[in-house]
Every structure is written in C-alpha cells, then in structure tokens.
Protein backbone atom coordinates (compact mmCIF):
# COMPACT_ATOMS: atom_id res chain seq x y z
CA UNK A 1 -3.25 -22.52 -17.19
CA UNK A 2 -2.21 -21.89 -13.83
CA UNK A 3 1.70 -21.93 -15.01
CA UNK A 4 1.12 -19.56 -18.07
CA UNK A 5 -0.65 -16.96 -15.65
CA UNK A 6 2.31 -17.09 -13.13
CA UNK A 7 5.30 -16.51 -15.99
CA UNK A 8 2.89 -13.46 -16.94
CA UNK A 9 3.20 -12.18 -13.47
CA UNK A 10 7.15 -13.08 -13.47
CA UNK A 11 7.62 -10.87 -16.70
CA UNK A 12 5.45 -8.01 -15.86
CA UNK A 13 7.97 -8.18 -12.63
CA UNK A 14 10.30 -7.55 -14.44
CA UNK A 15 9.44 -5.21 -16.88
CA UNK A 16 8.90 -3.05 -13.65
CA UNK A 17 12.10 -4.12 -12.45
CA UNK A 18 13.85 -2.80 -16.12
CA UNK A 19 11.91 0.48 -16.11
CA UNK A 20 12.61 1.22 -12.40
CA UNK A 21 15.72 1.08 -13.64
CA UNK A 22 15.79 3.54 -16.51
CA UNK A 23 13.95 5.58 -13.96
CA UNK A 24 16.72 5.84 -12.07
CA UNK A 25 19.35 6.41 -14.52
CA UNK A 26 17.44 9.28 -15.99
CA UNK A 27 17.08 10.85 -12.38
CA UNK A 28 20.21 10.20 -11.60
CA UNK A 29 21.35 14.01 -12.12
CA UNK A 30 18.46 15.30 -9.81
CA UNK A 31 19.45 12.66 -7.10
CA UNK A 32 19.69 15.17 -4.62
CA UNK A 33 16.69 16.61 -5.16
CA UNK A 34 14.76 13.49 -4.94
CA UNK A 35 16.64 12.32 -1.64
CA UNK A 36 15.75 15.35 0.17
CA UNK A 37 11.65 14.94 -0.88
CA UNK A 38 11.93 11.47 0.18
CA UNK A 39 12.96 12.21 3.65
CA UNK A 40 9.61 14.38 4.39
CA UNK A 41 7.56 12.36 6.31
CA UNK A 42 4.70 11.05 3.59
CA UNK A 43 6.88 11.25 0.65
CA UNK A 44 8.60 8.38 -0.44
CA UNK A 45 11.36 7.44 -3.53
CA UNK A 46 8.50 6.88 -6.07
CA UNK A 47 6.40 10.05 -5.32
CA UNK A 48 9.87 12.47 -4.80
CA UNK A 49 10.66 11.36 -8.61
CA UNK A 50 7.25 12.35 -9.28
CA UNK A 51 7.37 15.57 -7.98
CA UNK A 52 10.86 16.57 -9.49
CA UNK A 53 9.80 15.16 -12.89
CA UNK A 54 6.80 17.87 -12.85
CA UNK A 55 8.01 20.72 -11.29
CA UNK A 56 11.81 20.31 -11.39
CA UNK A 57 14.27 19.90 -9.17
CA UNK A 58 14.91 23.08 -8.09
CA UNK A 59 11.58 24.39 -8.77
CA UNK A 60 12.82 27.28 -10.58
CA UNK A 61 9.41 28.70 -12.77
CA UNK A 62 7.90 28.62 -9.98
CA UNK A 63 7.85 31.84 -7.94
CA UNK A 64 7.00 30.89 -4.38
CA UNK A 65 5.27 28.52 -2.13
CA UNK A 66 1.99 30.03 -2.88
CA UNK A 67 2.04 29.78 -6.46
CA UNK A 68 3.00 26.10 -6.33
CA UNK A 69 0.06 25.58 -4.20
CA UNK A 70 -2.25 27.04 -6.64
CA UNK A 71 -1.13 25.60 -10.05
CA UNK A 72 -1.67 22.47 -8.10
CA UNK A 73 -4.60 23.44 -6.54
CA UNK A 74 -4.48 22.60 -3.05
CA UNK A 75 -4.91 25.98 -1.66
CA UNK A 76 -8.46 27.12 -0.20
CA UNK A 77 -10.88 28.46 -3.30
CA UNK A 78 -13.07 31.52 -2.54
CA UNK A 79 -16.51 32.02 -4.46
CA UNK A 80 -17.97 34.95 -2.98
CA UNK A 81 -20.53 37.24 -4.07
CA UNK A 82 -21.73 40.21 -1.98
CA UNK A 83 -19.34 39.70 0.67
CA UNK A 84 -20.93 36.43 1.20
CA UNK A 85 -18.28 33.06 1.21
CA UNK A 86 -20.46 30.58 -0.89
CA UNK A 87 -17.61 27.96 -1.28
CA UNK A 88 -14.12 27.26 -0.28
CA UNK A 89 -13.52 24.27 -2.11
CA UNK A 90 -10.33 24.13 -4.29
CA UNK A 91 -9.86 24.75 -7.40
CA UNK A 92 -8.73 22.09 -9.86
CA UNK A 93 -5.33 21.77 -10.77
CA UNK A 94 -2.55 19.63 -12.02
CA UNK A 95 -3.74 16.42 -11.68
CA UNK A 96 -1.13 14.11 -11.27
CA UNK A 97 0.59 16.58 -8.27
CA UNK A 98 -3.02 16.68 -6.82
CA UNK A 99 -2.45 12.41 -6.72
CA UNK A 100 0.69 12.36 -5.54
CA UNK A 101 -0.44 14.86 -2.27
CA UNK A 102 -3.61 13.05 -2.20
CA UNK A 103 -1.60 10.14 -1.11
CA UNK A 104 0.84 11.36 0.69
CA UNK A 105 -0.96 13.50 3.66
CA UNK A 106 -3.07 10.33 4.41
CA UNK A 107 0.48 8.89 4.65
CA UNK A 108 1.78 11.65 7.34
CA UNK A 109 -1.22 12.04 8.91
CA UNK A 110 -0.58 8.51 9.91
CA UNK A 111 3.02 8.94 10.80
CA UNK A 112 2.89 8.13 14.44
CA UNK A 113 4.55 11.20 16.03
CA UNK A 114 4.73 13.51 13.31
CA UNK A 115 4.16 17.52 12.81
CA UNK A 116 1.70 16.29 9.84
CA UNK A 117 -0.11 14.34 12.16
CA UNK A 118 -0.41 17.01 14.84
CA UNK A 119 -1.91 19.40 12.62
CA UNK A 120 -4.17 16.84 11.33
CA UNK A 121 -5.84 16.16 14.80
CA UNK A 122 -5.95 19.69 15.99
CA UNK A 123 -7.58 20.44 12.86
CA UNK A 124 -9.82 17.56 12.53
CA UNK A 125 -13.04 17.79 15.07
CA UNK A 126 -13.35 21.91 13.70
CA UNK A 127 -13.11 21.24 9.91
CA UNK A 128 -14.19 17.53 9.73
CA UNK A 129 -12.26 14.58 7.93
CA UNK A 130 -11.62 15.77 4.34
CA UNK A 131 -10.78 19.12 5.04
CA UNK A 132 -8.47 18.59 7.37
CA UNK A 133 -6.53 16.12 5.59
CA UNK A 134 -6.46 19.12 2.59
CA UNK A 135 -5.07 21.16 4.82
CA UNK A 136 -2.05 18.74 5.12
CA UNK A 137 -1.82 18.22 1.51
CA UNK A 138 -1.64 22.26 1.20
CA UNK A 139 1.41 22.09 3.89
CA UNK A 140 3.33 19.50 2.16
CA UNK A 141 3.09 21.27 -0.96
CA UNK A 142 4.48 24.17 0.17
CA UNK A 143 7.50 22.13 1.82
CA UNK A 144 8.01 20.44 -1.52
CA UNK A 145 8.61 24.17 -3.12
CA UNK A 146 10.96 24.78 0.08
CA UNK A 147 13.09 22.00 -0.11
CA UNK A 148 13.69 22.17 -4.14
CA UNK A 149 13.94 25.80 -4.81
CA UNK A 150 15.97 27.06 -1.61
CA UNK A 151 17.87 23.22 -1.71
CA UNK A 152 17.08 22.43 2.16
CA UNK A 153 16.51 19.58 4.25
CA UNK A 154 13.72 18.77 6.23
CA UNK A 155 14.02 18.11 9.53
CA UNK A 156 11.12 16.52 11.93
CA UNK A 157 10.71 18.18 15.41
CA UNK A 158 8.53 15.76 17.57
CA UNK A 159 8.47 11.82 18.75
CA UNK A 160 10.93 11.40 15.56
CA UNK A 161 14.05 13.49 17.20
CA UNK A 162 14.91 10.13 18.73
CA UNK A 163 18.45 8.95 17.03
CA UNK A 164 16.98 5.30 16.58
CA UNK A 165 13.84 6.52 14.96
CA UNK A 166 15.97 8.74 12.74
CA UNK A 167 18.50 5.64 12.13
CA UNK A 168 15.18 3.69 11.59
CA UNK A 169 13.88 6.27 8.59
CA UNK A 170 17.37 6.38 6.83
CA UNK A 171 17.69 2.44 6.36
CA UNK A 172 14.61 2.41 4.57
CA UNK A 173 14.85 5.07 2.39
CA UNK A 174 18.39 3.78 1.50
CA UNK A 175 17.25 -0.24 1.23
CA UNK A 176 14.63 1.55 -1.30
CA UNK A 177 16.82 3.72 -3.15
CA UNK A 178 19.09 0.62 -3.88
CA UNK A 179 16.27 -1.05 -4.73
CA UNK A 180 16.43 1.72 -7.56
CA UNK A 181 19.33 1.60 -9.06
CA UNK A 182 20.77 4.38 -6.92
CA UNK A 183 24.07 4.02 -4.62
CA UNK A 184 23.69 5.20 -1.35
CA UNK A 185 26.25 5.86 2.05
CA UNK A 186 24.65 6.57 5.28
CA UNK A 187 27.16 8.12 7.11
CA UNK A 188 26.07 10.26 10.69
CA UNK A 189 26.62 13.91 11.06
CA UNK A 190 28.08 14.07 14.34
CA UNK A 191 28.97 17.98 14.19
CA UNK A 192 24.88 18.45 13.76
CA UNK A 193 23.79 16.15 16.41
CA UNK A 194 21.73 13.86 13.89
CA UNK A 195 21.47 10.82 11.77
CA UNK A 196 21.94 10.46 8.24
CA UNK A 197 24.01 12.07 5.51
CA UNK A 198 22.36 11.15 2.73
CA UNK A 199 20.42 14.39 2.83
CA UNK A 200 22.18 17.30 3.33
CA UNK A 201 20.97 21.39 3.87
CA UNK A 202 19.10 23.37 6.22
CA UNK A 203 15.89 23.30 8.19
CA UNK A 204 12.87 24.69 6.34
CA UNK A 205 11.33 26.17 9.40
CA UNK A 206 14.02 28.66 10.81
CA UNK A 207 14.60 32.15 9.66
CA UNK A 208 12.11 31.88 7.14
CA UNK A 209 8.91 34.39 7.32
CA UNK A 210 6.63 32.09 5.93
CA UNK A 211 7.70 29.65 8.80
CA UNK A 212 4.38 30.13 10.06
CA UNK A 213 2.66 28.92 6.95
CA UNK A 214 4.81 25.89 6.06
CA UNK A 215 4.05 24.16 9.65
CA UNK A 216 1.65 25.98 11.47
C-alpha cells in the first residue's frame, strides 16, 4: 500500500515537472517581462508568470498605475454618505491578482531589509495588522504596472545595496528559472555599479511623478 502511494507521489512529480515545462516554453517570448517581476522583492518566477499571463507583459490596456490597482482591487474603497467615511475597505476585484499580492506583501514585508518592509512597520502600530499589509499589496501593484508597461527594472535602496546580498538574490532567481526550463547568464554590470544582468532597464523611482506613490 505504502509503495503504490509513493509511485502516486513520483508521477504527480512529474506531471508538475512536464507542465512547468510547457509553462515555460509558452512564456518564453515574455521572458523579459517575467525576469524583471521576479526580481521585486516578494515576487518570485511562479507569481511573475502569473502576473504577465493576466495582465500582459507590457501591460498595455491598462492605462496607469491607478487603474491596475482598481481592476484588482487593492486600492482603498470609499462608502460615504453625507460627508461621512462609513468604510474604506476594498472593493473586490480580480481574484486570482488579489492571490497572487495577497501572498506576496506578506513575502516583502518579511524581506529583512527591504523598502516593503519599512513601510510595513511604519505603517503598522497606526493602521493595525491587515491594513497595513494592504497597503503593501497596493504598492506592489502599482510597481508591477511600472515595470511591464514603461519596461524598467527595479532596484532595492536599503540593507539589500550590499553586492553580496545582490549576488545572493540573482543565484536564486537564476537556480529557479533553470529549474524552469529557462536559460539564464548572470553576468555583472560593472558600468552601473551593480550585480546582475539578467534584468536589465531603469529604476522605477526616479524622474517619475508618481515616485511618491509607488514607494512612499
């Protein structure tokens, strides 16, 4: 009994295995895309494929940061009648987006060091647990429409400016893309000062007016 439930476990293995694989071959022309999600802290190979295979992987019916944040419904609602704020709970949206960014701002609110994580605290003891952890969710959402539709890079500012934690995050995004079917060369930039070349573009956060909003 015990030797029939373990070759169960060995082919549902992989049957992952084979469809991580057609995974990857299909998203194989929005590679870039997917490489450049991945490297925001919370965001991994699995949820960047998400992402792109909802909204694209450029992003491009989507009109701005804001509107991305409301079809999937992770900015602040408003019910108010007589000038009176009854709620400010969100509003529902797409579900499987709302999942993704459900898991990922736990994940960089974790991430020792990060911008995520500062916001997260400061924002913690005056809105309480849930809200606060929303309020990451609404951030990363509107990085996600940054880094598809204007095709940039993020870049962390913080404990993770250290080359060896930088060298640190590129091996394991590239041991898991691998892992995916996808080839990958880490190769550093040494006219920008930083690790990695498997992402390439500019920094979300400068010269852009909403600057404020993305990472405040």
């Amino acid at each position: 009994m015990l030797a029939l439930q373990l070759q169960r476990l060995q082919l549902i293995d992989q049957q992952i295995e084979q469809l991580n694989r057609m995974i990857a071959d299909a998203m194989k022309p929005q590679q870039d895309a997917v490489m450049r999600l991945a490297e925001v802290p919370g965001f991994g190979v699995d949820s960047a494929q998400q992402i792109v295979a909802e909204v694209g992987a450029q992003a491009t019916t989507i009109a701005s940061a804001g509107e991305l944040s409301s079809w999937v419904g992770t900015c602040p609602g408003k019910e108010e009648s007589a000038e009176q704020n009854y709620s400010s709970r969100s509003a529902k949206g797409n579900k499987y987006m709302r999942r993704v960014l459900n898991q990922a701002d736990h994940a960089a609110a974790a991430k020792k060091g990060s911008h995520f994580q500062v916001v997260f605290r400061r924002l913690l003891l005056r809105l309480g647990y849930q809200s606060a952890i929303w309020a990451v969710a609404y951030r990363l959402c509107r990085l996600v429409w940054k880094v598809l539709h204007e095709g940039v890079r993020f870049i962390q500012h913080g404990a993770e400016v250290h080359p060896r934690e930088k060298k640190k995050r590129a091996q394991m995004l590239a041991r898991a893309l691998r892992k995916l079917g996808y080839d990958v060369t880490i190769t550093p930039i040494s006219q920008r000062g930083t690790f990695g070349a498997i992402f390439s573009g500019e920094c979300p956060c400068r010269g852009h007016p909403q600057s404020k909003n993305l990472l405040a």
